[in-house]
C-alpha atoms as a PDB file:
ATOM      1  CA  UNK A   1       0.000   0.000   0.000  1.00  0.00           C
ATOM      2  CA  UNK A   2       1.593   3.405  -1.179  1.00  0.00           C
ATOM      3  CA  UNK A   3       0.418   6.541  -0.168  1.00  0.00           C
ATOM      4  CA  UNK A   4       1.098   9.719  -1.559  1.00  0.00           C
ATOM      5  CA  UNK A   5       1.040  13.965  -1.125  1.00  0.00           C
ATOM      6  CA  UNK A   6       1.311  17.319  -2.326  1.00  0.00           C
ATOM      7  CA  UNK A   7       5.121  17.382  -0.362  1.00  0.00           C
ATOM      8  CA  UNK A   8       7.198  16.716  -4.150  1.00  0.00           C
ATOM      9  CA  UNK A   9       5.072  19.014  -6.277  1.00  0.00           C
ATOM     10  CA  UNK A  10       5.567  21.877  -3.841  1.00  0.00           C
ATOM     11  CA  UNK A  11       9.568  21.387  -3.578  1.00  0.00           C
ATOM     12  CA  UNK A  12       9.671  21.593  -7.595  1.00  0.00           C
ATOM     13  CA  UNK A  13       7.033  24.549  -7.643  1.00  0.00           C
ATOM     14  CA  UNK A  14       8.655  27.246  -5.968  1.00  0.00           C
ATOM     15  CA  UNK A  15      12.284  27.300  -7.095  1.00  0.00           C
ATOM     16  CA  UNK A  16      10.672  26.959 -10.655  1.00  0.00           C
ATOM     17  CA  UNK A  17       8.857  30.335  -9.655  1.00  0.00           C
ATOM     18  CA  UNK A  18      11.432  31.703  -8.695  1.00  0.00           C
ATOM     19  CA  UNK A  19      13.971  31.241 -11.500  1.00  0.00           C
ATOM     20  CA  UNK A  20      10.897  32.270 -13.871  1.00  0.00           C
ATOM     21  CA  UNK A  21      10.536  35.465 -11.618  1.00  0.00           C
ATOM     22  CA  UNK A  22      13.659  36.431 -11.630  1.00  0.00           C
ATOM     23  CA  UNK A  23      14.415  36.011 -15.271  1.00  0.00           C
ATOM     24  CA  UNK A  24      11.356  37.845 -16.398  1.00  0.00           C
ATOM     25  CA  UNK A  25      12.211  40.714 -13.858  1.00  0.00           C
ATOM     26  CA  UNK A  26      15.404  41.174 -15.746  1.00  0.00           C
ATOM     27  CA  UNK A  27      13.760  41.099 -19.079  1.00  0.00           C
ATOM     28  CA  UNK A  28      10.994  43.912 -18.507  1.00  0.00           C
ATOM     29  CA  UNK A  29      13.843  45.580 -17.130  1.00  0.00           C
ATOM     30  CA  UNK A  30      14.966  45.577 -20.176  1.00  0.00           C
ATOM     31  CA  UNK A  31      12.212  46.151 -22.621  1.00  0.00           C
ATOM     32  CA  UNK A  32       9.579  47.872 -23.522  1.00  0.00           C
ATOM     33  CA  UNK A  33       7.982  44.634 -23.313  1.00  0.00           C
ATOM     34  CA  UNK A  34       4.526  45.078 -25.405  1.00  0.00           C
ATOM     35  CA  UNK A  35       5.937  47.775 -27.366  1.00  0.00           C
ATOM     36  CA  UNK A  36       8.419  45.485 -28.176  1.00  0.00           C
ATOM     37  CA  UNK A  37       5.717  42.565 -29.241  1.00  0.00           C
ATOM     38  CA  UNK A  38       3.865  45.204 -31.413  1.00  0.00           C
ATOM     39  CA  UNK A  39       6.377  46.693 -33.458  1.00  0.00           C
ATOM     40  CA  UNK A  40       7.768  42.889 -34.541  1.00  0.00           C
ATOM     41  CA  UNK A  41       3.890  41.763 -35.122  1.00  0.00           C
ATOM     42  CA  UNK A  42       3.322  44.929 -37.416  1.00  0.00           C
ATOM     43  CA  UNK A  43       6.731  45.081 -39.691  1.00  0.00           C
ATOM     44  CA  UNK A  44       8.188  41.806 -39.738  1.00  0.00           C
ATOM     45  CA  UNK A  45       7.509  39.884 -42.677  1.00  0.00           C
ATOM     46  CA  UNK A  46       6.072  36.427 -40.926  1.00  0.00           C
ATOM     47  CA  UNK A  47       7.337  32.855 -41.574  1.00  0.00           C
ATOM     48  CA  UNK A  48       5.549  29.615 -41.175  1.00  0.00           C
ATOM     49  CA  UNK A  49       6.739  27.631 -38.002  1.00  0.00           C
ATOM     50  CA  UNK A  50       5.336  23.999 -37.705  1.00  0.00           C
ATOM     51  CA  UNK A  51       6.781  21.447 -35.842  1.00  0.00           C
ATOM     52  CA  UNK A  52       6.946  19.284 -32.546  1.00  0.00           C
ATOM     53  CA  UNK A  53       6.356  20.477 -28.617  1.00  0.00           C
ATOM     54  CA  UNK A  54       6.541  18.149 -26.187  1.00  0.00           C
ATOM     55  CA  UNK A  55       8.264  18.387 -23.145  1.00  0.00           C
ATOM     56  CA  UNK A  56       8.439  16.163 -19.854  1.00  0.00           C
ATOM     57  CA  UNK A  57       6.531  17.039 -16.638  1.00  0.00           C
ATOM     58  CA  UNK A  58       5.058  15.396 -13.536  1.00  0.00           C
ATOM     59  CA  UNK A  59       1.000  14.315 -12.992  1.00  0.00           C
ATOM     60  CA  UNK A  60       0.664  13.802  -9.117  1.00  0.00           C
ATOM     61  CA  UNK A  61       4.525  13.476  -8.296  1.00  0.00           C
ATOM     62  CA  UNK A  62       4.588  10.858 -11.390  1.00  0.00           C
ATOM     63  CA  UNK A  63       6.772  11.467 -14.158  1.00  0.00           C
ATOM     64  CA  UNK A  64       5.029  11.956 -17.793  1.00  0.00           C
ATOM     65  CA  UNK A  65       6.027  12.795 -21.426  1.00  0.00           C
ATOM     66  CA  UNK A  66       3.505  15.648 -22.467  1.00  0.00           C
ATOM     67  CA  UNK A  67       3.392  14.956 -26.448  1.00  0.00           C
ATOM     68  CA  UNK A  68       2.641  18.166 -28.211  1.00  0.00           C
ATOM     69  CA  UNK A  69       2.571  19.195 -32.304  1.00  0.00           C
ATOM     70  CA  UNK A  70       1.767  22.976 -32.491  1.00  0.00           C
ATOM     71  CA  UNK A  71       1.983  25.629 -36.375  1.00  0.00           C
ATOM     72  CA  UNK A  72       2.272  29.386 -36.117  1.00  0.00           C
ATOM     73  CA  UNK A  73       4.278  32.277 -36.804  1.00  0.00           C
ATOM     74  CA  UNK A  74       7.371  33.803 -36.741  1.00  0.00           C
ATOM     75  CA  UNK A  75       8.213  37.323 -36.903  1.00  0.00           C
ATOM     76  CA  UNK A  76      11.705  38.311 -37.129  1.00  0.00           C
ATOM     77  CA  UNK A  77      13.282  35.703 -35.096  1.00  0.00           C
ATOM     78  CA  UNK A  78      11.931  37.923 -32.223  1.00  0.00           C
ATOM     79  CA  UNK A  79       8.295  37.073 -31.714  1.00  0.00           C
ATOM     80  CA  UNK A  80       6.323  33.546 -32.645  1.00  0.00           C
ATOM     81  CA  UNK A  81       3.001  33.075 -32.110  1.00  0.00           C
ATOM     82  CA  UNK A  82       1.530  29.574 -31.754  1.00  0.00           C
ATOM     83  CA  UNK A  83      -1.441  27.025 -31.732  1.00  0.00           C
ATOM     84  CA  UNK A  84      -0.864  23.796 -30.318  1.00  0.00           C
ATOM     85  CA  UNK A  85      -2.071  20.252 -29.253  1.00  0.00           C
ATOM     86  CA  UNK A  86      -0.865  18.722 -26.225  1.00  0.00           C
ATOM     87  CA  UNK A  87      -1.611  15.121 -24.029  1.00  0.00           C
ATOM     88  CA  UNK A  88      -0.213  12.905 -21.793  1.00  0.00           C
ATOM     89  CA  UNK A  89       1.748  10.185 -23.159  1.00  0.00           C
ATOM     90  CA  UNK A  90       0.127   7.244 -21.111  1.00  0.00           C
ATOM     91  CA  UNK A  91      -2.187   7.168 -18.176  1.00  0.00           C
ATOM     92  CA  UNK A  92      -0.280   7.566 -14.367  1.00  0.00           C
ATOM     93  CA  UNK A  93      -1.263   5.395 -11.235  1.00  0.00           C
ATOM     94  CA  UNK A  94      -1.436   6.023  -8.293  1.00  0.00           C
ATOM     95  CA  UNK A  95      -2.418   4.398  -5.042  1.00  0.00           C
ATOM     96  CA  UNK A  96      -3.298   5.999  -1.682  1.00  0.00           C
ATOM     97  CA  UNK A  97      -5.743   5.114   1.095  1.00  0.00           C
ATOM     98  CA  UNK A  98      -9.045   7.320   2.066  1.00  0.00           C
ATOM     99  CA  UNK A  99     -10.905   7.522   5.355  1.00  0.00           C
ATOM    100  CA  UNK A 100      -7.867   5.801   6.984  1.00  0.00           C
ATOM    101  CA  UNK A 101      -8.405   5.003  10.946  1.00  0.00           C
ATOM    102  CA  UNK A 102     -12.095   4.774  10.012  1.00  0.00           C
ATOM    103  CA  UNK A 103     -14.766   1.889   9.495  1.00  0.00           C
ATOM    104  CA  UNK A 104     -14.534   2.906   6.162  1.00  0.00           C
ATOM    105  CA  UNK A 105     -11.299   2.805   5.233  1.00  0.00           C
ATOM    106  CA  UNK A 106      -9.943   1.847   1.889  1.00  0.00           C
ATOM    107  CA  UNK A 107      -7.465   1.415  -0.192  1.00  0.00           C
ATOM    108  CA  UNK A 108      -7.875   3.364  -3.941  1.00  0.00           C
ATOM    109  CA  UNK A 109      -6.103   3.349  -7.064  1.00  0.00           C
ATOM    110  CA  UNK A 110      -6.282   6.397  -9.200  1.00  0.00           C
ATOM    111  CA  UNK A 111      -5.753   6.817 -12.726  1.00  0.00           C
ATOM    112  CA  UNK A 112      -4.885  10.357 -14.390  1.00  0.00           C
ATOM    113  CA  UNK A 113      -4.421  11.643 -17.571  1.00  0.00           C
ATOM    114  CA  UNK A 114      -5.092  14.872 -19.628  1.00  0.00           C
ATOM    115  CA  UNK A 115      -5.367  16.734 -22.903  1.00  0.00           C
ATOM    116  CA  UNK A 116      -5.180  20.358 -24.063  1.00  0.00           C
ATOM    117  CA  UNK A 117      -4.976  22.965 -26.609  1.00  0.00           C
ATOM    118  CA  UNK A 118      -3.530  26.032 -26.065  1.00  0.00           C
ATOM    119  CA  UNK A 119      -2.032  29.031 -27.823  1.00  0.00           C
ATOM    120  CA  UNK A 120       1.172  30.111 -27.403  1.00  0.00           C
ATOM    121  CA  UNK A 121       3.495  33.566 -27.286  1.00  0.00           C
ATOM    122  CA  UNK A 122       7.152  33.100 -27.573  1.00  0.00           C
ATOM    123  CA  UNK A 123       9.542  36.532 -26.930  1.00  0.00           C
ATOM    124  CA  UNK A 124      13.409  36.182 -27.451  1.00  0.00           C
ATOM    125  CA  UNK A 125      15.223  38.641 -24.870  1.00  0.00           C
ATOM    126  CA  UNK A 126      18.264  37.562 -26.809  1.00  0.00           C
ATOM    127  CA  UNK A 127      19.570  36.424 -29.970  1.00  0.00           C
ATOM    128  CA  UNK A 128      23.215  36.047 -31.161  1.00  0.00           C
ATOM    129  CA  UNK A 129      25.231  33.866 -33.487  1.00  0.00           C
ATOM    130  CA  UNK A 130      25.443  31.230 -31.014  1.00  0.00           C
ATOM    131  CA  UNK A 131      22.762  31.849 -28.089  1.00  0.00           C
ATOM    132  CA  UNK A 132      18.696  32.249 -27.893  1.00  0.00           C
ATOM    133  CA  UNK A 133      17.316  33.203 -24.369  1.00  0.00           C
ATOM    134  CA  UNK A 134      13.563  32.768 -24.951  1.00  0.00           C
ATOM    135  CA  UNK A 135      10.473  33.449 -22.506  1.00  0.00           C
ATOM    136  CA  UNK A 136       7.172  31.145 -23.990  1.00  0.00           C
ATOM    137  CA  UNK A 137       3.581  31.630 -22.038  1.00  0.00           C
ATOM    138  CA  UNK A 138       0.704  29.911 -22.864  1.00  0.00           C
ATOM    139  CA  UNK A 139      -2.694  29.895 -21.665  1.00  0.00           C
ATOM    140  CA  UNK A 140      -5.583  27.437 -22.811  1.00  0.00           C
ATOM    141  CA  UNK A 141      -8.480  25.073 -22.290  1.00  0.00           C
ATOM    142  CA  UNK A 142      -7.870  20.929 -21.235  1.00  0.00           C
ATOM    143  CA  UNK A 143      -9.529  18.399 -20.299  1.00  0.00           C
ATOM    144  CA  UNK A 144      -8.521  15.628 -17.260  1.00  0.00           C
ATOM    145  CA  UNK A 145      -9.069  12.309 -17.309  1.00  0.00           C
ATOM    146  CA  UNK A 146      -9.420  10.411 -13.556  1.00  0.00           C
ATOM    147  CA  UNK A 147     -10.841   6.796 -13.119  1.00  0.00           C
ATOM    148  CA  UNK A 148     -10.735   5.375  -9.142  1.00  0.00           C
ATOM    149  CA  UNK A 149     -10.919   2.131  -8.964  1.00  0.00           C
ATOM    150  CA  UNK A 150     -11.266   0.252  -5.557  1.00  0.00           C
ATOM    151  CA  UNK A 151      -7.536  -1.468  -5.047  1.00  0.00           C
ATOM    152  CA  UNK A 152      -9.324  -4.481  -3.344  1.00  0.00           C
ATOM    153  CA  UNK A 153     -11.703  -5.335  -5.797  1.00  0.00           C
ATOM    154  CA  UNK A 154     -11.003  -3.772  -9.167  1.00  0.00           C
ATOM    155  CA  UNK A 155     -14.381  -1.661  -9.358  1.00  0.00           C
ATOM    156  CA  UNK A 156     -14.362   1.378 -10.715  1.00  0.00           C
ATOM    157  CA  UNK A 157     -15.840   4.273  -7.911  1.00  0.00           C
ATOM    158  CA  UNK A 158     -15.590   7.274 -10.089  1.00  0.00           C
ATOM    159  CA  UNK A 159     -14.906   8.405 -13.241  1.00  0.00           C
ATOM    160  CA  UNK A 160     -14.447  12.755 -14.312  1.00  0.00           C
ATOM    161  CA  UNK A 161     -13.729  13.992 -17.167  1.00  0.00           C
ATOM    162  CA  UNK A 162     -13.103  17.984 -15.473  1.00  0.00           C
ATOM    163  CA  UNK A 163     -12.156  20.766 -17.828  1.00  0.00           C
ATOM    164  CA  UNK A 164      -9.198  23.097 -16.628  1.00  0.00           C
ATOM    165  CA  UNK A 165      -7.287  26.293 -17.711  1.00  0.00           C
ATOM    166  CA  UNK A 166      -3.577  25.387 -18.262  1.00  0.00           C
ATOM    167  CA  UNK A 167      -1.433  28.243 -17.642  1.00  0.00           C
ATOM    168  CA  UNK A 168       2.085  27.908 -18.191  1.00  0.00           C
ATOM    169  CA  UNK A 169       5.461  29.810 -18.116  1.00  0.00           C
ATOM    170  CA  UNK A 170       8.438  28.852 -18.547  1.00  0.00           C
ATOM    171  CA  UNK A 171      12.272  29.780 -19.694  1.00  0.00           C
ATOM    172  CA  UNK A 172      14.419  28.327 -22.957  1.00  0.00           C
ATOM    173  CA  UNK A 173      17.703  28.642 -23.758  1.00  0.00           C
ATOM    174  CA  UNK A 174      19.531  27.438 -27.175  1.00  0.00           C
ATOM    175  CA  UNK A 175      23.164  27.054 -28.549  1.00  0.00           C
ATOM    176  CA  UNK A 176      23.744  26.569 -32.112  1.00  0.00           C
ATOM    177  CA  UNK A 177      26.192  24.346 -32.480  1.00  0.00           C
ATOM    178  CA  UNK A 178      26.434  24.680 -36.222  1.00  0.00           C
ATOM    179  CA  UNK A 179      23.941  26.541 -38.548  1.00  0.00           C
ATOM    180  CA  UNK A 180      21.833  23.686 -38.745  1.00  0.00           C
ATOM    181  CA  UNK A 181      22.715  21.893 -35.635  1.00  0.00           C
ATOM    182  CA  UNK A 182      21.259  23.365 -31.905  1.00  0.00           C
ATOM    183  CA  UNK A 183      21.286  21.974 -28.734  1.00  0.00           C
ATOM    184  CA  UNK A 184      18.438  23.408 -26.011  1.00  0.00           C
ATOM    185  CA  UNK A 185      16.968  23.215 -22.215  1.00  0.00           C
ATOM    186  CA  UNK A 186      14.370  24.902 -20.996  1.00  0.00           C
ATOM    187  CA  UNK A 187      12.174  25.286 -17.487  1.00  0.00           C
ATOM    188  CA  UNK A 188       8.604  25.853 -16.663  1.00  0.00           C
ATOM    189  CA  UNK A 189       5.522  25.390 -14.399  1.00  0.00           C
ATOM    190  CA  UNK A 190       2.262  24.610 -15.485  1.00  0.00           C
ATOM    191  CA  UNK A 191      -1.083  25.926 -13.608  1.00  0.00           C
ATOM    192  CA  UNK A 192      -4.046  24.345 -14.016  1.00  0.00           C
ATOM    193  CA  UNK A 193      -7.019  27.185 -13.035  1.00  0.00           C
ATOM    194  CA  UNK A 194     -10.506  27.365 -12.594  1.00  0.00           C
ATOM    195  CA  UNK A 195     -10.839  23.865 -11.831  1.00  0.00           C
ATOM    196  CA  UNK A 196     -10.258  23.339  -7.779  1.00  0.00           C
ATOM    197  CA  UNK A 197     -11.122  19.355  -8.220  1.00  0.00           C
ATOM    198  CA  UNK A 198      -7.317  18.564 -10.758  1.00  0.00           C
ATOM    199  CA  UNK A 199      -5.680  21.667  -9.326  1.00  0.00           C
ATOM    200  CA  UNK A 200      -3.659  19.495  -7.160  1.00  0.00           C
ATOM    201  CA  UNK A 201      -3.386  16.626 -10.152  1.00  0.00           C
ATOM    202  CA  UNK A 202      -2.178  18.583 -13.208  1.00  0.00           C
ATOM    203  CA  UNK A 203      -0.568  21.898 -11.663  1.00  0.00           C
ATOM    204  CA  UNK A 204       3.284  20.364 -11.837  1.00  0.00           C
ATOM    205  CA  UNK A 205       7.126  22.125 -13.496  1.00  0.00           C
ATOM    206  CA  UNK A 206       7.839  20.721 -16.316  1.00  0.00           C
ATOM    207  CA  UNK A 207      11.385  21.285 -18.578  1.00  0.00           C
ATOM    208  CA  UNK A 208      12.816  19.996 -21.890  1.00  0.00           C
ATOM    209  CA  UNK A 209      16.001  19.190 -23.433  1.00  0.00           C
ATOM    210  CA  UNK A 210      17.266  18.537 -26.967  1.00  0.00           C
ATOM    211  CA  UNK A 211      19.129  18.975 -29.868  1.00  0.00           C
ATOM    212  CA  UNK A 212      17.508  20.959 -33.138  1.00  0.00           C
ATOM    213  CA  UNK A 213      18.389  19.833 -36.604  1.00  0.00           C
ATOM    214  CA  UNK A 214      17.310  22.633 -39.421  1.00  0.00           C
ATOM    215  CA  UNK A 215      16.337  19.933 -42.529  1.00  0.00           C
ATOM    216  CA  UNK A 216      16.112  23.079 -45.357  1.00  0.00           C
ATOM    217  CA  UNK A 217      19.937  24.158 -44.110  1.00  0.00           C
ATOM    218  CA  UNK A 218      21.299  20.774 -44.186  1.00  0.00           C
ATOM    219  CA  UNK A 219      19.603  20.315 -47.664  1.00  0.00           C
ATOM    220  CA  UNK A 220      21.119  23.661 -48.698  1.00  0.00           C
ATOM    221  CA  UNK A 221      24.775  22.282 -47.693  1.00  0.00           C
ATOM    222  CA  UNK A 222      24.083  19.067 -49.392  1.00  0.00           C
ATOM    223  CA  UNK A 223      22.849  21.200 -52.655  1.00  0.00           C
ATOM    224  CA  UNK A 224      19.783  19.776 -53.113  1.00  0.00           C
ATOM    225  CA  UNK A 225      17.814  23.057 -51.977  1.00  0.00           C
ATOM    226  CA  UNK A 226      18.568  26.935 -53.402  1.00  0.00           C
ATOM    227  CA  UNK A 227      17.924  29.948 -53.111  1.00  0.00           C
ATOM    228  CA  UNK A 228      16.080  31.802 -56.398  1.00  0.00           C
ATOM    229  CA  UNK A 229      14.899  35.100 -56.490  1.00  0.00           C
ATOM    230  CA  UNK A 230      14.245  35.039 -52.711  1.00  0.00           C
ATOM    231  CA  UNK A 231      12.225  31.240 -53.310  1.00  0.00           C
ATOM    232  CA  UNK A 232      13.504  27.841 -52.371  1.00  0.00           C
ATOM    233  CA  UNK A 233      13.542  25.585 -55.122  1.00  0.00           C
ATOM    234  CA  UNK A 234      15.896  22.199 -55.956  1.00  0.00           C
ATOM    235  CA  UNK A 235      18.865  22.649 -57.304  1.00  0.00           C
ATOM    236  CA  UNK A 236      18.567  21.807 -61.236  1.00  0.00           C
ATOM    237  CA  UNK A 237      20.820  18.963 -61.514  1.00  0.00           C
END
């Protein structure tokens, strides 16, 4: 019999807060921050972004792989706005005991999962040949999956489907190694609001790490790809 608490989401949450806190705090610092965001949105010429999001994070003190595919827009390698898809990789399950020291006592076994779309808005405070400090935030709708199941007996007690508001913030840095070659790390915390019954189930930090390969640069160096009259187009053979 296992039973579980808040204790390892809290010791993750606040230095995560912190670190976000402080980092922003130096940014707006900085920069006119929305001034910033309008100017980019209103001159840059945008490009299409599409690609995959997923990052690892924690459902109730359990480790999970958040999956995520997400398109949008980049203007001037300054400001990208995004729409994405995001779920849980596989259900978690957990095991705790309610009304203990009671006649009712019993032992449960919880299963969690959850999905959610979400827009997102990306702002580099810095950009050089080799380094991108980036601050993402991105607020949307989900939906939580929990089945209890008695441990004893294998019947299912409740099942929810609860909707939430994911908020999350987080931090990203990136080194190019090469042109087309990038390795990256980043740090967050994800809220989920409005929703006091999986507050306490999806509301967890969550980070990523990587490495970034460009496919139209490496395709460029291999000369398959050029550039014509400001167009990408093979490379006649």
């Amino acid at each position: 019999m296992i039973t579980t608490s808040n204790n390892y989401n809290r010791v993750l949450k606040f230095p995560a807060i912190i670190v976000l806190v402080l980092l922003c705090s130096k940014a707006s610092g900085q920069y006119r921050l929305l001034d910033s965001i309008k100017y980019y949105v209103t001159t840059q010429k945008p490009t299409l972004v599409v690609g995959l999001d997923g990052h690892k994070s924690f459902i109730r003190e359990a480790p999970v792989t958040i999956d995520g595919i997400r398109a949008g827009l980049d203007f001037g390698n300054k400001v990208r706005l995004f729409l994405g898809v995001y779920w849980s990789r596989h259900k978690v399950s957990r095991t705790y005991t309610q009304h203990i020291y009671t006649p009712n006592e019993r032992v449960v076994r919880q299963e969690l999962s959850m999905f959610y779309i979400a827009p997102t808005i990306e702002y580099v405070v810095y950009n050089s040949d080799r380094w991108e400090l980036a601050v993402p935030a991105r607020i949307g709708f989900g939906k939580g999956n929990r089945k209890r199941y008695d441990y004893a007996t294998g019947t299912l007690i409740e099942e929810a489907r609860p909707g939430f508001v994911p908020f999350e913030f987080s931090f990203r840095a990136m080194y190019r190694i090469t042109d087309w070659l990038n390795v990256s790390a980043g740090l967050g915390y994800r809220y989920a609001m409005f929703s006091s019954s999986v507050s306490d189930d999806f509301s967890a930090p969550h980070y990523t790490y990587g490495i970034g390969v460009s496919p139209i640069k490496v395709l460029k160096k291999l000369g398959v790809l050029e550039e014509r009259n400001g167009k990408l187009q093979l490379k006649d053979l």
